[in-house]
PDB file of N, CA and C in Angstrom:
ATOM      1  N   UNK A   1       5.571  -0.268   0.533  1.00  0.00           N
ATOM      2  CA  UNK A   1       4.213   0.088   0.881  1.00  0.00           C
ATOM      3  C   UNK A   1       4.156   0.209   2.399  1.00  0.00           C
ATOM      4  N   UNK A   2       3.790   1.539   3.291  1.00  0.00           N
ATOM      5  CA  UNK A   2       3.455   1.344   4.480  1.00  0.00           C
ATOM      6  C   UNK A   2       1.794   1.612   4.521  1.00  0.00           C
ATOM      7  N   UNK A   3       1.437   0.547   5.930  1.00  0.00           N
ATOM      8  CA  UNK A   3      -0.077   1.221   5.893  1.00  0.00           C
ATOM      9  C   UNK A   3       0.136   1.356   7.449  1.00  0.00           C
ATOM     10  N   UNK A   4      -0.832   2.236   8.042  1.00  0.00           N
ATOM     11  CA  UNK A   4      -0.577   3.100   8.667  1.00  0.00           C
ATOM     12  C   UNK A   4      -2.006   3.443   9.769  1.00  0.00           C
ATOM     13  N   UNK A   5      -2.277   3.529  10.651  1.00  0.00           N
ATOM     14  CA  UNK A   5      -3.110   3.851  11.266  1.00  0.00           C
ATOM     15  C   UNK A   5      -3.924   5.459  11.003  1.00  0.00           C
ATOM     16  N   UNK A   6      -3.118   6.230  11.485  1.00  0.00           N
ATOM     17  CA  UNK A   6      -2.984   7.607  10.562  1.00  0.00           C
ATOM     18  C   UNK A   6      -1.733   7.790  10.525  1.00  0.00           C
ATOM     19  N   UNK A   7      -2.106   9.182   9.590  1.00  0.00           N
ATOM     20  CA  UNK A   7      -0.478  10.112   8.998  1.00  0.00           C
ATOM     21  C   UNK A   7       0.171  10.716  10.052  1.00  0.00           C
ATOM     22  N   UNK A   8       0.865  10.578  10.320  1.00  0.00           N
ATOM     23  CA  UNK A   8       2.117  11.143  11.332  1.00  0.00           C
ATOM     24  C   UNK A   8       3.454  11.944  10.660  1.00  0.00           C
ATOM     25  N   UNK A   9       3.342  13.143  10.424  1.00  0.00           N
ATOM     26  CA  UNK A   9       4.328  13.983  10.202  1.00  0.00           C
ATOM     27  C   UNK A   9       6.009  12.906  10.215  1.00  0.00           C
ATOM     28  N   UNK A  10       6.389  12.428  11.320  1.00  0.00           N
ATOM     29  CA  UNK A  10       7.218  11.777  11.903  1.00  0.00           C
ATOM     30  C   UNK A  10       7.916  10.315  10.703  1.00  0.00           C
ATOM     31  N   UNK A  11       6.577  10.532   9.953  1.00  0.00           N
ATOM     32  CA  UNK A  11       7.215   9.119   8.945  1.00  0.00           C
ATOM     33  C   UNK A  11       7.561   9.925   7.605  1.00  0.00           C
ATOM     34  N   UNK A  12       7.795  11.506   7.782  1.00  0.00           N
ATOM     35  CA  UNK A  12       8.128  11.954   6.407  1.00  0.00           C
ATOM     36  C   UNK A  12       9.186  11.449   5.802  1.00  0.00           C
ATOM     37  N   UNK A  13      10.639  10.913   6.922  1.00  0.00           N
ATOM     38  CA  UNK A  13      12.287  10.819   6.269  1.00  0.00           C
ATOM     39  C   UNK A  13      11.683   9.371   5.289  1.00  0.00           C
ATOM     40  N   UNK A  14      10.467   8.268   5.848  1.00  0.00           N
ATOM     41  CA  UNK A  14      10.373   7.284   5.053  1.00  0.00           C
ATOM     42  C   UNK A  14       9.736   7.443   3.719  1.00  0.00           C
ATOM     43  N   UNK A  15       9.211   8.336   3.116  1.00  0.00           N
ATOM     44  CA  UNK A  15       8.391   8.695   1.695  1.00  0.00           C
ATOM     45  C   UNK A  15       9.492   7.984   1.188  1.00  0.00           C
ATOM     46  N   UNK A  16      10.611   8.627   0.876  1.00  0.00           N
ATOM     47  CA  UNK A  16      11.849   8.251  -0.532  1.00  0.00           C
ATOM     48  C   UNK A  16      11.606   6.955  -0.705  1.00  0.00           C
ATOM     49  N   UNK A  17      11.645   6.517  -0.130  1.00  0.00           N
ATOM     50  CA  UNK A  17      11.889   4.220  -0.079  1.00  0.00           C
ATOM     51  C   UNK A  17      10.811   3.630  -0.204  1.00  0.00           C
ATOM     52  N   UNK A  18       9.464   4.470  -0.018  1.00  0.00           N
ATOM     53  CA  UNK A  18       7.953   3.534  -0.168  1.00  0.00           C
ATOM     54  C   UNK A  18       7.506   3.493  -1.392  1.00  0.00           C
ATOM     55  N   UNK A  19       6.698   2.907  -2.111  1.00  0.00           N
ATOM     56  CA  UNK A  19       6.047   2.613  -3.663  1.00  0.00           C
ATOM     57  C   UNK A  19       4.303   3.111  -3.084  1.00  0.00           C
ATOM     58  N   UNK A  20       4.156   3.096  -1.787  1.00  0.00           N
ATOM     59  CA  UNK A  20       2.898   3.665  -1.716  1.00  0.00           C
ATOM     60  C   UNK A  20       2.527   3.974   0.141  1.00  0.00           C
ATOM     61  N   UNK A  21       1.286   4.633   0.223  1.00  0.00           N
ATOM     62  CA  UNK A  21       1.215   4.965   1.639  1.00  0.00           C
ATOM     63  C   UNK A  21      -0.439   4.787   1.868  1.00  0.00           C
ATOM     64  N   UNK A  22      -0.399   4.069   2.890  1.00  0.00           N
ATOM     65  CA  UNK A  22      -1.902   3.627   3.165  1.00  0.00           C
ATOM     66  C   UNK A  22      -2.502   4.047   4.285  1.00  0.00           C
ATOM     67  N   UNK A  23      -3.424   4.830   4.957  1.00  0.00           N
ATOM     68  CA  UNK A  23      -3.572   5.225   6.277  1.00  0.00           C
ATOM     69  C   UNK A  23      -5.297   4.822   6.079  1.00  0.00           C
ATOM     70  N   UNK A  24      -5.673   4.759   7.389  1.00  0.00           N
ATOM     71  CA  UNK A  24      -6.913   4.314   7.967  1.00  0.00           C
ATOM     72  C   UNK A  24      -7.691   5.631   8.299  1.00  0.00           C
ATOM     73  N   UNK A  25      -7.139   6.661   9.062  1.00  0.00           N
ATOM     74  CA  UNK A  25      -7.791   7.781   8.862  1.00  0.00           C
ATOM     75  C   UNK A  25      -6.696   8.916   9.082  1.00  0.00           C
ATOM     76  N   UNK A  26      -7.473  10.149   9.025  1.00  0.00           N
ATOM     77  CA  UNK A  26      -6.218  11.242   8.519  1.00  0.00           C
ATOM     78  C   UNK A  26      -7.022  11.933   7.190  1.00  0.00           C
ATOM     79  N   UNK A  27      -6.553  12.937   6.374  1.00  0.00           N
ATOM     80  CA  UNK A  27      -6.769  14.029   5.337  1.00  0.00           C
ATOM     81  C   UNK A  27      -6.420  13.772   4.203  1.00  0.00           C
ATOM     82  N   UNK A  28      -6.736  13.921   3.341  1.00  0.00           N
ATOM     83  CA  UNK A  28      -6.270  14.361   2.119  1.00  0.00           C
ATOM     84  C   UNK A  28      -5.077  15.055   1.983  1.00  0.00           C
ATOM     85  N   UNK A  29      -5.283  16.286   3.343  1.00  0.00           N
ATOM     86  CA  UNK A  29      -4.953  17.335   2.733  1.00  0.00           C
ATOM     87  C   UNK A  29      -3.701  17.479   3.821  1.00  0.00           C
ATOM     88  N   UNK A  30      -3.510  16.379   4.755  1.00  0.00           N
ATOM     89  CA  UNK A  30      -2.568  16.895   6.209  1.00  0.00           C
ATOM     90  C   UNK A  30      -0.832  16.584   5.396  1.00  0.00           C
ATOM     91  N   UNK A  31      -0.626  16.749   6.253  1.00  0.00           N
ATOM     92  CA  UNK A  31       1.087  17.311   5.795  1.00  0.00           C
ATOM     93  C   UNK A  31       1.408  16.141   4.950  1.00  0.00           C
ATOM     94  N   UNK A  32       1.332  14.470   5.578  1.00  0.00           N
ATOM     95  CA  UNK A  32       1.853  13.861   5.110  1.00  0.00           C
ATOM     96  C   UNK A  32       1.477  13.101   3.669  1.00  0.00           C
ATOM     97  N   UNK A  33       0.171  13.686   4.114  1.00  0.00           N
ATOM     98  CA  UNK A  33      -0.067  13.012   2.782  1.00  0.00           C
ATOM     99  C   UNK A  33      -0.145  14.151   1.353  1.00  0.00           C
ATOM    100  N   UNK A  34       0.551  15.565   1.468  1.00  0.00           N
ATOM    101  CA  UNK A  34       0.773  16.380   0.791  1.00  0.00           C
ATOM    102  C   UNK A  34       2.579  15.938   0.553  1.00  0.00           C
ATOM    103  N   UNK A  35       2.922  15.846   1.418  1.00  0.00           N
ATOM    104  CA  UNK A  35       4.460  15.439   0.843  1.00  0.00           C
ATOM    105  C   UNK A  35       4.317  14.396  -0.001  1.00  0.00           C
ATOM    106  N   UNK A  36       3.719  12.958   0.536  1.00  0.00           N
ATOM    107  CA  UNK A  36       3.243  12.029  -0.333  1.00  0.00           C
ATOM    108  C   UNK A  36       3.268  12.289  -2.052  1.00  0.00           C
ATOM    109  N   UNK A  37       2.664  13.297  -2.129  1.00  0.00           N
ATOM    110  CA  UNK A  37       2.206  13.911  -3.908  1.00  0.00           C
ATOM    111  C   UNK A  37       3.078  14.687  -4.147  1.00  0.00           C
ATOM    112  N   UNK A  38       3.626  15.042  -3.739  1.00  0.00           N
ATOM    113  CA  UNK A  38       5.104  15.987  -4.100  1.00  0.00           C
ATOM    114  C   UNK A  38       6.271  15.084  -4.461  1.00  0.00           C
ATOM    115  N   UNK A  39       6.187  13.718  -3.515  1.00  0.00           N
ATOM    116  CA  UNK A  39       7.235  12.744  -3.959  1.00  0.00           C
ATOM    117  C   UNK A  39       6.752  11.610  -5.046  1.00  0.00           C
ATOM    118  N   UNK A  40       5.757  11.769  -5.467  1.00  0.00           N
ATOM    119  CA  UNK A  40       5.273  11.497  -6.695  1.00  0.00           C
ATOM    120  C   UNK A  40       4.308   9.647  -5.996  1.00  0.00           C
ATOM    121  N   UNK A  41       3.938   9.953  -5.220  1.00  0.00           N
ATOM    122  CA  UNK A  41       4.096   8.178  -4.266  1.00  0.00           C
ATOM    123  C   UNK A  41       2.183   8.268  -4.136  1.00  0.00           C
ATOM    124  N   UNK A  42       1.811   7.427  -4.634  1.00  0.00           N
ATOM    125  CA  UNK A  42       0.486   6.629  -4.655  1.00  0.00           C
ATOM    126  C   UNK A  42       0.043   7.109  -3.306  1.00  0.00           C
ATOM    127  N   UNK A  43      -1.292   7.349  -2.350  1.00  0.00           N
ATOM    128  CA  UNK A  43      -1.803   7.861  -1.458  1.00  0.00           C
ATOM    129  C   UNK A  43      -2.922   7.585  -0.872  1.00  0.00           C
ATOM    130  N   UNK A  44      -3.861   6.721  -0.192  1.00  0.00           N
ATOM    131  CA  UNK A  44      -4.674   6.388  -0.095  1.00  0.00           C
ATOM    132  C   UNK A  44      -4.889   6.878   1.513  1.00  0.00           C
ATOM    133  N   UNK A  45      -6.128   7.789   1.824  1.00  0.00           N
ATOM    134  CA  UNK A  45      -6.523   8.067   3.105  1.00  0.00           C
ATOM    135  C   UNK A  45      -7.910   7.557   3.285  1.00  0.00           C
ATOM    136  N   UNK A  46      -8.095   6.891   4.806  1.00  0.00           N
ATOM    137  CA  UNK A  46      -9.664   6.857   5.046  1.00  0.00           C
ATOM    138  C   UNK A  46      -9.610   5.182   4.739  1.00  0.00           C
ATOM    139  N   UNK A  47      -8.919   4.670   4.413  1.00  0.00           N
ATOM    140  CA  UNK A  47      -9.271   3.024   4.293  1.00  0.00           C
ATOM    141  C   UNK A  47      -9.414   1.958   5.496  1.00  0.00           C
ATOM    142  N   UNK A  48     -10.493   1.553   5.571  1.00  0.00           N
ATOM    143  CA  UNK A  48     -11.112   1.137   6.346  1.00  0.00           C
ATOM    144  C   UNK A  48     -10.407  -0.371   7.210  1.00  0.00           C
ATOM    145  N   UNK A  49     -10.518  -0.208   8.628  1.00  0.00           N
ATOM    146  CA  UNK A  49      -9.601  -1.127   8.896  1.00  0.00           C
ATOM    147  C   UNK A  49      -7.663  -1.514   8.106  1.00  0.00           C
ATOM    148  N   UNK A  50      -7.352  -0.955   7.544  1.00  0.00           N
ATOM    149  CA  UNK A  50      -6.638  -1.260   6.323  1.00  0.00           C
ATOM    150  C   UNK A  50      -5.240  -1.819   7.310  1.00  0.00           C
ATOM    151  N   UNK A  51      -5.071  -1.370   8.844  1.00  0.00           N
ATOM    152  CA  UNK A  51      -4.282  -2.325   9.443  1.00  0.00           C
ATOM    153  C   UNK A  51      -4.266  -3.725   9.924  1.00  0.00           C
ATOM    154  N   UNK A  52      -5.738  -4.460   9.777  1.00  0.00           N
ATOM    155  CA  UNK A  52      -6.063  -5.544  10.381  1.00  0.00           C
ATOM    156  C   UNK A  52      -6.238  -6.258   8.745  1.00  0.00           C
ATOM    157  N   UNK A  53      -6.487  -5.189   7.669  1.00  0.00           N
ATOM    158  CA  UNK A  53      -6.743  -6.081   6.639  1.00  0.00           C
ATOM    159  C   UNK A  53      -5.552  -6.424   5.604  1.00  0.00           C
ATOM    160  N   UNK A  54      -4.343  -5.581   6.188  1.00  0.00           N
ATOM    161  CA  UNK A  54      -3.414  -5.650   5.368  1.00  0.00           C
ATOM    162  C   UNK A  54      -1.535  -6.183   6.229  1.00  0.00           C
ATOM    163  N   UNK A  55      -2.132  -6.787   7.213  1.00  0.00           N
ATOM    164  CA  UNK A  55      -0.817  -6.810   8.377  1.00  0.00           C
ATOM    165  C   UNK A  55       0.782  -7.117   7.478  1.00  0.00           C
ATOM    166  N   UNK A  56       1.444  -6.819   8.510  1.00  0.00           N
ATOM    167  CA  UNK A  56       3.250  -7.009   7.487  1.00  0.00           C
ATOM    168  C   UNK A  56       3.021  -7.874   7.136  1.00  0.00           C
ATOM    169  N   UNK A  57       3.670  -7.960   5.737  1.00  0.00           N
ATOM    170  CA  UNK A  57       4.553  -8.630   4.770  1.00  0.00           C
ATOM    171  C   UNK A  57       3.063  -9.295   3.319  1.00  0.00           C
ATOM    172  N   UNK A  58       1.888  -8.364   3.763  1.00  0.00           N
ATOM    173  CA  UNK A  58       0.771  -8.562   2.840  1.00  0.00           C
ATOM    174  C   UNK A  58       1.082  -7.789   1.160  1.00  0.00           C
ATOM    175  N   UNK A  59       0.992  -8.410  -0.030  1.00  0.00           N
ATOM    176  CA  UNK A  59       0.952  -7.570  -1.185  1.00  0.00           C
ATOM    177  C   UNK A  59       0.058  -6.765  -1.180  1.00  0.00           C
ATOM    178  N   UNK A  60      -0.165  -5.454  -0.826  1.00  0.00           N
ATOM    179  CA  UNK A  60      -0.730  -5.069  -1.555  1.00  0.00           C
ATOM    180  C   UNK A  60      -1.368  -4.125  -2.780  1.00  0.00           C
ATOM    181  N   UNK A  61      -2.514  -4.132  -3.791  1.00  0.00           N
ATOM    182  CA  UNK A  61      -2.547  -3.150  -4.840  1.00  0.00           C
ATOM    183  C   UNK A  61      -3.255  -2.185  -4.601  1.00  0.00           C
ATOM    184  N   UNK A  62      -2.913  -0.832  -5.297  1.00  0.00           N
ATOM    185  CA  UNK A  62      -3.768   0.385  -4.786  1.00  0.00           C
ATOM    186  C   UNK A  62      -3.773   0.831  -5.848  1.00  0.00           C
ATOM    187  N   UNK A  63      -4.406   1.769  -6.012  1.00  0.00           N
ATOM    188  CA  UNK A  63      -4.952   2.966  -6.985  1.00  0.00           C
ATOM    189  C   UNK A  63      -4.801   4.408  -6.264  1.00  0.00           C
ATOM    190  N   UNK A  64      -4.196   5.206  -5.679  1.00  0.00           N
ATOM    191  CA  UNK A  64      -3.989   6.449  -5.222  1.00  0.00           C
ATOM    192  C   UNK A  64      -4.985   7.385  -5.702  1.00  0.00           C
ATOM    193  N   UNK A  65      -5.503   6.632  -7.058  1.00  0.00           N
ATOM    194  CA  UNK A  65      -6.619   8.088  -7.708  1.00  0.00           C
ATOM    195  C   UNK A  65      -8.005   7.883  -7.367  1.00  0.00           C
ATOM    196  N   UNK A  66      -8.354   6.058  -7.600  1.00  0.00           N
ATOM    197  CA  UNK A  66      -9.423   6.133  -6.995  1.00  0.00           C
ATOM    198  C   UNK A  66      -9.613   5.568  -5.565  1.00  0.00           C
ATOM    199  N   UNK A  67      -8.978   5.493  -5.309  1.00  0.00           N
ATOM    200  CA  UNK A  67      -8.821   5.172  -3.649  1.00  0.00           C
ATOM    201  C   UNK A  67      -8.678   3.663  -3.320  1.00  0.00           C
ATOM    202  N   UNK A  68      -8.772   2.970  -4.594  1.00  0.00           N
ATOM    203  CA  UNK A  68      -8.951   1.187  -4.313  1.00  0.00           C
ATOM    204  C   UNK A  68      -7.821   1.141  -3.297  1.00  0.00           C
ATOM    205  N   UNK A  69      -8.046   0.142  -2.314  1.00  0.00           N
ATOM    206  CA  UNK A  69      -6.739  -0.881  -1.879  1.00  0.00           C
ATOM    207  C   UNK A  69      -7.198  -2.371  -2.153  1.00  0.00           C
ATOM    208  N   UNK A  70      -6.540  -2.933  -1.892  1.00  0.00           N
ATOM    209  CA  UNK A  70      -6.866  -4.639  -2.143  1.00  0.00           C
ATOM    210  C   UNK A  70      -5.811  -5.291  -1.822  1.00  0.00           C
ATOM    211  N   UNK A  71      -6.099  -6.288  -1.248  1.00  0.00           N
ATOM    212  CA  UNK A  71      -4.787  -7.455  -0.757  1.00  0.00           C
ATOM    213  C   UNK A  71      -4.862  -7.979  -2.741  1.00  0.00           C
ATOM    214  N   UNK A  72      -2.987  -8.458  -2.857  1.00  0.00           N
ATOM    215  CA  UNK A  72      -2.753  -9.105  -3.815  1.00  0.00           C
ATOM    216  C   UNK A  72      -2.754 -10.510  -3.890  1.00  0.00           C
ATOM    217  N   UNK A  73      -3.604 -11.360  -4.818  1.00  0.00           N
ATOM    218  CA  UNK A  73      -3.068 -12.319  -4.589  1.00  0.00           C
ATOM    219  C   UNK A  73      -2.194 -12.814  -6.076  1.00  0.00           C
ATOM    220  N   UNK A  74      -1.286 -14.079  -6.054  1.00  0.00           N
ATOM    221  CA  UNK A  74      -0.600 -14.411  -6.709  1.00  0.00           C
ATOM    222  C   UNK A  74      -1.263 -14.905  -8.075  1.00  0.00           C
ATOM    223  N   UNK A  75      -0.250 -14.577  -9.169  1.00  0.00           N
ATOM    224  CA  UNK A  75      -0.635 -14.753 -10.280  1.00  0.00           C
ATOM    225  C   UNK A  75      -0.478 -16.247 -10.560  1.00  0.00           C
ATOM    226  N   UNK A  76      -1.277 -16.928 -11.566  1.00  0.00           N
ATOM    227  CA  UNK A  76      -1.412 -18.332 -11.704  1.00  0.00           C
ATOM    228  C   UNK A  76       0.071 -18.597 -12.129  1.00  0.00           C
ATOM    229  N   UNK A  77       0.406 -17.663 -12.880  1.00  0.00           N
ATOM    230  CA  UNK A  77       1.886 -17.689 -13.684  1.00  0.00           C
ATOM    231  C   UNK A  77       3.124 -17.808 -12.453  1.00  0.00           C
ATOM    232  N   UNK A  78       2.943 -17.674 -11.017  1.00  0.00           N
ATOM    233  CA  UNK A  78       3.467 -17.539 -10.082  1.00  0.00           C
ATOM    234  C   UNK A  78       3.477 -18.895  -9.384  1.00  0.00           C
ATOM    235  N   UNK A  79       2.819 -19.754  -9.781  1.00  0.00           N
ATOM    236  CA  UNK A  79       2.756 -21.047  -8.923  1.00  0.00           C
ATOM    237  C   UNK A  79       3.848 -22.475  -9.772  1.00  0.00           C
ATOM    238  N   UNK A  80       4.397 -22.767  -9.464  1.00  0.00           N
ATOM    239  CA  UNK A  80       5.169 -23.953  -9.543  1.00  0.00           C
ATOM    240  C   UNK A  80       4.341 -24.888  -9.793  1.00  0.00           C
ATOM    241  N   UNK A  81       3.955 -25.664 -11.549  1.00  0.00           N
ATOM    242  CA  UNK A  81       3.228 -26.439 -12.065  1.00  0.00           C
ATOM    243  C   UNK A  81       4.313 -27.322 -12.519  1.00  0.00           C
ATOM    244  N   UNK A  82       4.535 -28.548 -12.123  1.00  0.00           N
ATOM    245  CA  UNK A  82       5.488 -29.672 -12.819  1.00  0.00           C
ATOM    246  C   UNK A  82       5.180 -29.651 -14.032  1.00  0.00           C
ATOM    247  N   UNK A  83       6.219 -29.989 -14.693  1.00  0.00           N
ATOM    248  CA  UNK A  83       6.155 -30.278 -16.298  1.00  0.00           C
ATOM    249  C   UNK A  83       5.949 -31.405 -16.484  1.00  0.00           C
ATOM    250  N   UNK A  84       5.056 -32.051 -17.414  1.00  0.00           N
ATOM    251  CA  UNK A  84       5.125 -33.761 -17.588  1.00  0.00           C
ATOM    252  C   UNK A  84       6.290 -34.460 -17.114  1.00  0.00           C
ATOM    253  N   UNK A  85       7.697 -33.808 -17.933  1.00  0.00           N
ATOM    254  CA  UNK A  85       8.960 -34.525 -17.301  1.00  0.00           C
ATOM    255  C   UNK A  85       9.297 -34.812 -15.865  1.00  0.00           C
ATOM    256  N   UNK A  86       8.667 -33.676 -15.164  1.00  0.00           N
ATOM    257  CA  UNK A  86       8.803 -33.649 -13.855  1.00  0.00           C
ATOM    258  C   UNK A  86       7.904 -34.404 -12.883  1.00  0.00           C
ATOM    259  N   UNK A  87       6.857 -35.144 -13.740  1.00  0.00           N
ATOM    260  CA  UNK A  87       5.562 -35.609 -13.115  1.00  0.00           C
ATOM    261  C   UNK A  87       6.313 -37.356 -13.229  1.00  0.00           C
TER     262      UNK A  87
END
């Protein structure tokens, strides 16, 4: 996942390796985020603050269709609960 201030032509060689692309402002329609949909990669333009709300190493989930972003948080199934034995 990169998020991005805006789209910069310049981050096209990175599409292949991302699961999604997040920019703050920028087009629909500008280059990068047309390669974006050609490489089949989730797309979100126009999200608000999305560098202060999402800084490195944040999960996060998107929707490319309807534009959601959202920080992830961890599933309950993800937390380390002792087992009686272990208690």
């Amino acid at each position: 996942m990169l998020v991005v201030r805006t789209l910069d032509p310049a981050l096209a060689p990175l599409l292949p390796e991302l699961t999604g692309l997040i920019a703050q402002t920028g087009s629909p329609l500008s280059h990068l985020a047309v390669l974006a949909r050609e490489f089949g990669l989730p797309a979100v333009v126009g999200a608000t603050d999305a560098v202060r709300r999402f800084p490195p190493g944040t999960r996060v989930a998107m929707d490319g269709g309807t534009g959601d972003v959202r920080a992830e948080t961890p599933a309950d199934d993800d937390v380390d609960v002792p087992t009686e034995e272990q208690r």
